[in-house]
PDB file of N, CA and C in Angstrom:
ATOM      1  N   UNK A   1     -42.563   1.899 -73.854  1.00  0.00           N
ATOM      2  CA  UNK A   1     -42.626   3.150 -74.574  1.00  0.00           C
ATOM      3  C   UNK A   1     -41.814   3.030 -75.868  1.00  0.00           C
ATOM      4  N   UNK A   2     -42.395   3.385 -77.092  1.00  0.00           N
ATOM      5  CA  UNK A   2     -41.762   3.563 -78.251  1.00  0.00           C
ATOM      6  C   UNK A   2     -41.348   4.761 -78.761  1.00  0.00           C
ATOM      7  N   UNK A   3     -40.229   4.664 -79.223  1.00  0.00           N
ATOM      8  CA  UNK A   3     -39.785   5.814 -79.502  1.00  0.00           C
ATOM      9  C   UNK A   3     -40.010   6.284 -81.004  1.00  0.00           C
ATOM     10  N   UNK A   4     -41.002   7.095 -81.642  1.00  0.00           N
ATOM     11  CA  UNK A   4     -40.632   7.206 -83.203  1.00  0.00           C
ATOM     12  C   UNK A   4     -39.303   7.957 -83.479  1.00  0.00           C
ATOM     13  N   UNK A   5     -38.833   7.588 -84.482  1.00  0.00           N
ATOM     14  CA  UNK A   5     -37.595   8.460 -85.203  1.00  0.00           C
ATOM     15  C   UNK A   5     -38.310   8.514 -86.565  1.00  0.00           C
ATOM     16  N   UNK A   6     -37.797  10.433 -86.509  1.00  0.00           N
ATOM     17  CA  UNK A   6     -38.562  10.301 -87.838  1.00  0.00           C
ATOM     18  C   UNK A   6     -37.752   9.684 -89.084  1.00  0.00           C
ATOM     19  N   UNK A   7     -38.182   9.263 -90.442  1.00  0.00           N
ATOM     20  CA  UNK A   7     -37.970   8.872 -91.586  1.00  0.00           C
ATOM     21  C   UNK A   7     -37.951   9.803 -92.886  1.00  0.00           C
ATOM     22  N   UNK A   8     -36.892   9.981 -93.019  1.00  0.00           N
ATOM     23  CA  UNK A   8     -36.441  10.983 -94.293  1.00  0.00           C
ATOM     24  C   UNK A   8     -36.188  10.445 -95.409  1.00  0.00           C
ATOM     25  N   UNK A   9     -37.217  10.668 -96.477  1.00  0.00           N
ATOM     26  CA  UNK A   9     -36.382  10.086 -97.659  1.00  0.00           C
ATOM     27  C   UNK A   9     -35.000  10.592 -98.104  1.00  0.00           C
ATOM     28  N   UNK A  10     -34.227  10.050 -99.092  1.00  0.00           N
ATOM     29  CA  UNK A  10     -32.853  10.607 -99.257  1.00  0.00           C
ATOM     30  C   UNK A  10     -32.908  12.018-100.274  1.00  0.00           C
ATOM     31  N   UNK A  11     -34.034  12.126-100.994  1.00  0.00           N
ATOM     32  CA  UNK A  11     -34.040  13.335-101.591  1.00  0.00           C
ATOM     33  C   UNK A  11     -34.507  14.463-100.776  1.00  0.00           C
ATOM     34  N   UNK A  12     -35.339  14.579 -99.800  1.00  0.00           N
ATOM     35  CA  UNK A  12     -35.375  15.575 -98.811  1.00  0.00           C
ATOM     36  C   UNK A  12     -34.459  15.778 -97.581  1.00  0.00           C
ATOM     37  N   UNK A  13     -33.372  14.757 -97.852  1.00  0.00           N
ATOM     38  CA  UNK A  13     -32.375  14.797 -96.506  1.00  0.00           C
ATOM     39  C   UNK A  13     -31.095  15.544 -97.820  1.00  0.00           C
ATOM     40  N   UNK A  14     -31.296  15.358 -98.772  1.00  0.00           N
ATOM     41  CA  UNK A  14     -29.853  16.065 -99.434  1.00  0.00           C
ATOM     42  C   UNK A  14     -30.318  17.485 -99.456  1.00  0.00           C
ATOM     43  N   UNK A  15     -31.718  17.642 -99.734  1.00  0.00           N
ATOM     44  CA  UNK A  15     -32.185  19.315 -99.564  1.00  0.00           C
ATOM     45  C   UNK A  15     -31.959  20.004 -98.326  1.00  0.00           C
ATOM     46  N   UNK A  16     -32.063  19.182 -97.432  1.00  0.00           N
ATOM     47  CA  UNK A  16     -32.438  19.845 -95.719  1.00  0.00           C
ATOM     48  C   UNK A  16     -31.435  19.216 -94.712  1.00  0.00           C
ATOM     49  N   UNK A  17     -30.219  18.738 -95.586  1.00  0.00           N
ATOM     50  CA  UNK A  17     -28.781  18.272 -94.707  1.00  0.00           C
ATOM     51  C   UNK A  17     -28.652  18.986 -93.682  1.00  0.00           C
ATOM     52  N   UNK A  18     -28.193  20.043 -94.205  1.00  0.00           N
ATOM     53  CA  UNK A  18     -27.895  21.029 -92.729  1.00  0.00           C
ATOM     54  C   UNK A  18     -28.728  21.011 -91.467  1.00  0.00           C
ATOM     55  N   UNK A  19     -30.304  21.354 -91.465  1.00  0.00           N
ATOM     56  CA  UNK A  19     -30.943  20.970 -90.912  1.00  0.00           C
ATOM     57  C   UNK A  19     -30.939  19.700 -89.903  1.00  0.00           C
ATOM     58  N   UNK A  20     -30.878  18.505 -90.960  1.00  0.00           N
ATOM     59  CA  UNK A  20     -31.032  17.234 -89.718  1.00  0.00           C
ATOM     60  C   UNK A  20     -29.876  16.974 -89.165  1.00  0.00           C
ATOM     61  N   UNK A  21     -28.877  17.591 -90.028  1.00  0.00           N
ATOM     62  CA  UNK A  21     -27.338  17.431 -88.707  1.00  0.00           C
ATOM     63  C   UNK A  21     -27.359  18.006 -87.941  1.00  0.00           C
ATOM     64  N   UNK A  22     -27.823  19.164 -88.016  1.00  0.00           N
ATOM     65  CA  UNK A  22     -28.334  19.938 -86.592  1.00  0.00           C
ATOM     66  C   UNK A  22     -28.971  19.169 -85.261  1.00  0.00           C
ATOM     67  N   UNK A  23     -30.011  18.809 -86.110  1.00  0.00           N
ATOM     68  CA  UNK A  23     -30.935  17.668 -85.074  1.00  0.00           C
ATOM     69  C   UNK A  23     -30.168  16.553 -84.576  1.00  0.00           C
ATOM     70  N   UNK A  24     -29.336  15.904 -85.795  1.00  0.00           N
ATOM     71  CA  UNK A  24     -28.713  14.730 -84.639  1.00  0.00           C
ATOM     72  C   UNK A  24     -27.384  15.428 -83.606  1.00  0.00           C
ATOM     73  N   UNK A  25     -27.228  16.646 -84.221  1.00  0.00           N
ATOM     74  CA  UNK A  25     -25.686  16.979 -83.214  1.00  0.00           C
ATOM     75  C   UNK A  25     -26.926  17.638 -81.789  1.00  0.00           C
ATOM     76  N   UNK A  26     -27.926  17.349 -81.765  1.00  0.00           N
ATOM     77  CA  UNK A  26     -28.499  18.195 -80.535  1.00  0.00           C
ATOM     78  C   UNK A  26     -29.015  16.908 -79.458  1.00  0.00           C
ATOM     79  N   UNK A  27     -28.700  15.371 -80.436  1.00  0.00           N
ATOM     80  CA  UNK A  27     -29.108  14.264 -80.053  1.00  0.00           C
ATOM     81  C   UNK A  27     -30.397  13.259 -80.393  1.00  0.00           C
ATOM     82  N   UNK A  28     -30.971  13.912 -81.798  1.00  0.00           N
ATOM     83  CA  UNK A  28     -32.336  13.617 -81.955  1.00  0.00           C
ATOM     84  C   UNK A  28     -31.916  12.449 -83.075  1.00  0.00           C
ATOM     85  N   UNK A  29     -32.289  10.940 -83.694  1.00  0.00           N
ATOM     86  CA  UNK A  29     -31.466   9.953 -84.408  1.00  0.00           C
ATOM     87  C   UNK A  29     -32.918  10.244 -85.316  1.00  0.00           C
ATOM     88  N   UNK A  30     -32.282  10.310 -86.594  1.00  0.00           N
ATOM     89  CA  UNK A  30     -33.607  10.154 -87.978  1.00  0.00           C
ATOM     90  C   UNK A  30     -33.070   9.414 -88.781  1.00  0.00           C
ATOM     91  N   UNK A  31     -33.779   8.908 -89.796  1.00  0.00           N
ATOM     92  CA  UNK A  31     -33.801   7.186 -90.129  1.00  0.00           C
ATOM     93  C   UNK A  31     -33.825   7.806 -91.626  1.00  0.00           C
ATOM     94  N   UNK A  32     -33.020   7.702 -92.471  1.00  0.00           N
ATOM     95  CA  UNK A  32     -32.738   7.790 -93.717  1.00  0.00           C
ATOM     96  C   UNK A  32     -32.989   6.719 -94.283  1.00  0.00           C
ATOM     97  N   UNK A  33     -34.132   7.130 -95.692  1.00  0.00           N
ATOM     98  CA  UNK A  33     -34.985   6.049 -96.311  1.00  0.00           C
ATOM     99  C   UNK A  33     -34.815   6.265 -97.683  1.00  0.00           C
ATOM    100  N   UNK A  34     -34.670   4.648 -98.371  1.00  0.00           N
ATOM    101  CA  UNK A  34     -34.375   5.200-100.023  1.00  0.00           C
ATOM    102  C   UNK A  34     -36.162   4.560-100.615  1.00  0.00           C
ATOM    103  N   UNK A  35     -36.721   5.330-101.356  1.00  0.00           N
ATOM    104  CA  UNK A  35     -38.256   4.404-101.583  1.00  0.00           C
ATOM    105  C   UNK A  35     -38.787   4.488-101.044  1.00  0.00           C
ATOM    106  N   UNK A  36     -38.652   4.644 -99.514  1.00  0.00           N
ATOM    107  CA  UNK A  36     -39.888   4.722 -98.525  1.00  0.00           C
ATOM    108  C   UNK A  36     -39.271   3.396 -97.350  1.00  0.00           C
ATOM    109  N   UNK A  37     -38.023   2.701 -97.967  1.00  0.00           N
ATOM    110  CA  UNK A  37     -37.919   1.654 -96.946  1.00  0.00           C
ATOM    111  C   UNK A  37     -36.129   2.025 -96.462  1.00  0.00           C
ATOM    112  N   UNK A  38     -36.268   1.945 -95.125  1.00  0.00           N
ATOM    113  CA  UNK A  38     -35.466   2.530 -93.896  1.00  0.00           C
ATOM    114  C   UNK A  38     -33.886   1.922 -94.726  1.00  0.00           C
ATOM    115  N   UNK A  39     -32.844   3.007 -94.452  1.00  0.00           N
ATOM    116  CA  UNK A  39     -31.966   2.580 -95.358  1.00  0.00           C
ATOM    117  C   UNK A  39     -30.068   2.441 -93.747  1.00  0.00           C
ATOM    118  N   UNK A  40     -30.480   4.134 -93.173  1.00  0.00           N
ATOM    119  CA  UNK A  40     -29.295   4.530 -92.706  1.00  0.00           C
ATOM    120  C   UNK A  40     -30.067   5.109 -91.548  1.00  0.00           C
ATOM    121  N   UNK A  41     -29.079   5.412 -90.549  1.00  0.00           N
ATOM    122  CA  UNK A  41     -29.833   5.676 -89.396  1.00  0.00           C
ATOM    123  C   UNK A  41     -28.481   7.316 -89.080  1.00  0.00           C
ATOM    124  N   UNK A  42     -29.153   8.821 -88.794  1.00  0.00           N
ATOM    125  CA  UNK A  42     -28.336   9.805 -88.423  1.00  0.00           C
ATOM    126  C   UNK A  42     -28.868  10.327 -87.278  1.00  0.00           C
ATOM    127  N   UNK A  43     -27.164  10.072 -86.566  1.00  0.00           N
ATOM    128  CA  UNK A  43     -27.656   9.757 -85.226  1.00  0.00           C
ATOM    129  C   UNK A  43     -25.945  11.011 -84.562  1.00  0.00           C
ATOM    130  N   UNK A  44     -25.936  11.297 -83.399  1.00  0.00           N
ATOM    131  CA  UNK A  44     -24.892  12.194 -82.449  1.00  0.00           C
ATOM    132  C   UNK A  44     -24.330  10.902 -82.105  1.00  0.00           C
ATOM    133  N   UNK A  45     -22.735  11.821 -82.423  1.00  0.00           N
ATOM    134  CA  UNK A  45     -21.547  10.842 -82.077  1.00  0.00           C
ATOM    135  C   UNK A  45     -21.866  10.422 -80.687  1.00  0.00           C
ATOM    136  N   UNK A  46     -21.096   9.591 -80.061  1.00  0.00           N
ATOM    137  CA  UNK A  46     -20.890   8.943 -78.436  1.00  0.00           C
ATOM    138  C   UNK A  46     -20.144  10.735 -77.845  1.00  0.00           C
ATOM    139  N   UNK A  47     -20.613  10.356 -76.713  1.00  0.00           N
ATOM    140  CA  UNK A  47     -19.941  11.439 -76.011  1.00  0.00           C
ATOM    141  C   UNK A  47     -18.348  11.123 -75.509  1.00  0.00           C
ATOM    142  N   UNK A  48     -16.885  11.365 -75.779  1.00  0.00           N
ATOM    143  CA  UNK A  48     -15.676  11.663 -75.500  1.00  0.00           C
ATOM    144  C   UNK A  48     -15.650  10.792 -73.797  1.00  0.00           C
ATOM    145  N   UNK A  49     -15.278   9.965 -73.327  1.00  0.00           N
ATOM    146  CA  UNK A  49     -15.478  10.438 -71.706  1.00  0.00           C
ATOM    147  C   UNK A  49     -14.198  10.937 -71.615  1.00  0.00           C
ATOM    148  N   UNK A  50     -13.309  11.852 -72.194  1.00  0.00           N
ATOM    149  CA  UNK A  50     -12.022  12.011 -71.838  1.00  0.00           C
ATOM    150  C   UNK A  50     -11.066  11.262 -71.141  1.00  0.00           C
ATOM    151  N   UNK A  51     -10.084  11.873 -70.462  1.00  0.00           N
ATOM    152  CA  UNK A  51      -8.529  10.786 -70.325  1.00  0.00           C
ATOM    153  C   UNK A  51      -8.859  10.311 -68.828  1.00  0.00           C
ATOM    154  N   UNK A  52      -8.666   9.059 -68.956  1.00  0.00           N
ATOM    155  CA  UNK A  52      -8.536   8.092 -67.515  1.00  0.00           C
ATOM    156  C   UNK A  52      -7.754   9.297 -66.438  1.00  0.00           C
ATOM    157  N   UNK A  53      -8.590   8.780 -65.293  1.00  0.00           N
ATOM    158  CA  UNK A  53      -7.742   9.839 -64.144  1.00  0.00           C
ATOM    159  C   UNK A  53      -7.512   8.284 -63.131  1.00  0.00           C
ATOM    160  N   UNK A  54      -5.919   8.023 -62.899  1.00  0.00           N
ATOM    161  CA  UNK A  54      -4.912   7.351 -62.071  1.00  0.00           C
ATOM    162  C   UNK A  54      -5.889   7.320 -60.931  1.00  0.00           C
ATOM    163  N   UNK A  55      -6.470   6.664 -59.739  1.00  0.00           N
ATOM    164  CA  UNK A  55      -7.146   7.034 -58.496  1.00  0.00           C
ATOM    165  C   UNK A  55      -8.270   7.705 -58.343  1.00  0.00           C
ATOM    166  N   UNK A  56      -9.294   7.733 -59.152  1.00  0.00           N
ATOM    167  CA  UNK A  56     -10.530   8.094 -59.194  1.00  0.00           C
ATOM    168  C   UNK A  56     -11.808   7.723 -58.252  1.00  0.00           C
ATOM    169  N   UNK A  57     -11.407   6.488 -58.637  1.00  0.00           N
ATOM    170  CA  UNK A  57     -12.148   5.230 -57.601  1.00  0.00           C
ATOM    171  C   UNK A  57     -11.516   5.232 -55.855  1.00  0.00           C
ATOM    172  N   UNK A  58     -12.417   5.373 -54.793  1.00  0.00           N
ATOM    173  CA  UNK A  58     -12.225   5.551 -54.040  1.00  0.00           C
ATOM    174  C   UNK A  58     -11.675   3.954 -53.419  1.00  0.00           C
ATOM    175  N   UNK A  59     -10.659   3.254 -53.488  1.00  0.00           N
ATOM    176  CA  UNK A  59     -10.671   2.193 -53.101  1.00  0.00           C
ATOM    177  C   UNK A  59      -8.859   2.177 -52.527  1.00  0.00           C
ATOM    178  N   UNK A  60      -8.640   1.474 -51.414  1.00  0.00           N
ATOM    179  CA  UNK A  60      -6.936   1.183 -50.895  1.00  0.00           C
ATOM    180  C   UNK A  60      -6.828   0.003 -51.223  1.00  0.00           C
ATOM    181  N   UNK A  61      -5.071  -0.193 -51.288  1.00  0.00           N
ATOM    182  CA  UNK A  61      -4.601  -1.108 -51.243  1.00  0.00           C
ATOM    183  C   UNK A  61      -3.943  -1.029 -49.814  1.00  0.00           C
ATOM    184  N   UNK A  62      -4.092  -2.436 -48.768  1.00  0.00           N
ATOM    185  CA  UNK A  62      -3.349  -2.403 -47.737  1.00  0.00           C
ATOM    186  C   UNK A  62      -2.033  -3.135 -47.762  1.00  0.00           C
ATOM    187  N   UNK A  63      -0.989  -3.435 -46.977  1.00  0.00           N
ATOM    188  CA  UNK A  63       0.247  -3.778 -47.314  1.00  0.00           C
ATOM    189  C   UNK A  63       0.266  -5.082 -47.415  1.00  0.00           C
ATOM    190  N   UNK A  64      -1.256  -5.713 -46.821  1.00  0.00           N
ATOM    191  CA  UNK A  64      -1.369  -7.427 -47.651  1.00  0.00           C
ATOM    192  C   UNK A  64      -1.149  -7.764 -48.560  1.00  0.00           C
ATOM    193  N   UNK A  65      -1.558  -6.547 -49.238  1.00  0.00           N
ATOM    194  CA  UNK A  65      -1.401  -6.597 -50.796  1.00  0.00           C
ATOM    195  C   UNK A  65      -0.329  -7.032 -51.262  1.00  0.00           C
ATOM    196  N   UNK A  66       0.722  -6.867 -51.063  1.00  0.00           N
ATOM    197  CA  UNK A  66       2.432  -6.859 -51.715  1.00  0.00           C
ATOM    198  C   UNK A  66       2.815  -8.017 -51.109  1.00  0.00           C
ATOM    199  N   UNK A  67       2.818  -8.480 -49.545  1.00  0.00           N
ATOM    200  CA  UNK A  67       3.079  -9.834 -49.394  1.00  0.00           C
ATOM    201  C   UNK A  67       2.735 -11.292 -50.459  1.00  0.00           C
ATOM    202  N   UNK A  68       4.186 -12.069 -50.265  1.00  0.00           N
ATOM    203  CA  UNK A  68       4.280 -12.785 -51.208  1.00  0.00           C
ATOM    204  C   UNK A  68       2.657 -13.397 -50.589  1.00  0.00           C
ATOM    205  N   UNK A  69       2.597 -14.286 -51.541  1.00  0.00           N
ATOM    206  CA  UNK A  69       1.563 -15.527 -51.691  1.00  0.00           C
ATOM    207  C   UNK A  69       2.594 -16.610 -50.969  1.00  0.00           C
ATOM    208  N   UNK A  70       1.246 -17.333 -50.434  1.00  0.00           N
ATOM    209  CA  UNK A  70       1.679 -18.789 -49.880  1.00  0.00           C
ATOM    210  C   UNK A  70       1.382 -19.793 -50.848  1.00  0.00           C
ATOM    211  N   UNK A  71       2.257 -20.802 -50.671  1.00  0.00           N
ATOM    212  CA  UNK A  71       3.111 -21.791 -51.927  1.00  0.00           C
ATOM    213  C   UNK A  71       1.336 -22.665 -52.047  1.00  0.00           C
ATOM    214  N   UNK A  72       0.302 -22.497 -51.041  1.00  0.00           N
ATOM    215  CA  UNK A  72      -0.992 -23.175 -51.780  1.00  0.00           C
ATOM    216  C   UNK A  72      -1.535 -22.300 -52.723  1.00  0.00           C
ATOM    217  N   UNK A  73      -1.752 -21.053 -52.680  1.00  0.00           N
ATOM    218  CA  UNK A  73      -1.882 -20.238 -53.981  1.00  0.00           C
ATOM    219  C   UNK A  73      -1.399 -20.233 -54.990  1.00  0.00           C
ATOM    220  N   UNK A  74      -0.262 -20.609 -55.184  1.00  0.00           N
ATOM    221  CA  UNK A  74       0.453 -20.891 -56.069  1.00  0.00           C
ATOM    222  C   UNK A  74       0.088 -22.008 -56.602  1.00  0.00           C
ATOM    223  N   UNK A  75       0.135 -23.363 -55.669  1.00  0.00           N
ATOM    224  CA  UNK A  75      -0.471 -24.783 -56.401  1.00  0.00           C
ATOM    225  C   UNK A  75      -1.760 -24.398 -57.095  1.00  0.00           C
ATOM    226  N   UNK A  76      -3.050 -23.936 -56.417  1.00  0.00           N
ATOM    227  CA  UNK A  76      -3.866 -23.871 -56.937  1.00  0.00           C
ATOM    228  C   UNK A  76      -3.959 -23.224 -58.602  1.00  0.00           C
ATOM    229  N   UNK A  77      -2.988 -22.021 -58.513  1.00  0.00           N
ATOM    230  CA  UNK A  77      -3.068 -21.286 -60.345  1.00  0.00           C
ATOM    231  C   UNK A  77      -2.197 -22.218 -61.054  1.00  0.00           C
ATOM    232  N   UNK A  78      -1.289 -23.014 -60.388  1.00  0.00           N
ATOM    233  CA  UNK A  78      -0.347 -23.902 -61.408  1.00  0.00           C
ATOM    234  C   UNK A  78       0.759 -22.544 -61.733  1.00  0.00           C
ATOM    235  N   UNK A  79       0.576 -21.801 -61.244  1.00  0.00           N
ATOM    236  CA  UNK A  79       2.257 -20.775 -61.289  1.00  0.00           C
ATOM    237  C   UNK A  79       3.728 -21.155 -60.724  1.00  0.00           C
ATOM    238  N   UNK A  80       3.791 -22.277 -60.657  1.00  0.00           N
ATOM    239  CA  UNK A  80       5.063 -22.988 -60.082  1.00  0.00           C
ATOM    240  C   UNK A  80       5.673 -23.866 -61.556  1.00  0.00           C
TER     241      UNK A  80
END
């Protein structure tokens, strides 16, 4: 499936600005053209995902976890 985006020349996008920012802040991307050949692309920012939440992810740590490592783990990373 192809998607058209429409193509605005730059003299009908300085007339009808308001307009296509509208369109891309609603999510719609139009293709700003100087001549007739594709120049800039106006498109809706990324969406924010807001602030990391600490424990989101449903996952434990068990108390294996914190036990040292045995001295072959160690050989193997070369951390000695």
């Amino acid at each position: 499936m192809v998607i058209k985006m429409p193509t605005i020349n730059v003299h009908e996008a300085k007339t009808h600005f308001s307009k296509l920012l509208e369109q891309a802040h609603t999510g719609q991307e139009i293709v700003l053209a100087k001549a007739g050949i594709p120049y800039a692309r106006l498109m809706p920012l990324a969406v924010v995902s807001g602030k990391r939440q600490p424990g989101r992810l449903a996952c434990r740590v068990d108390e294996a976890f914190f036990e040292p490592l045995p001295d072959a783990e160690f050989d193997t990373w070369g951390a000695k």
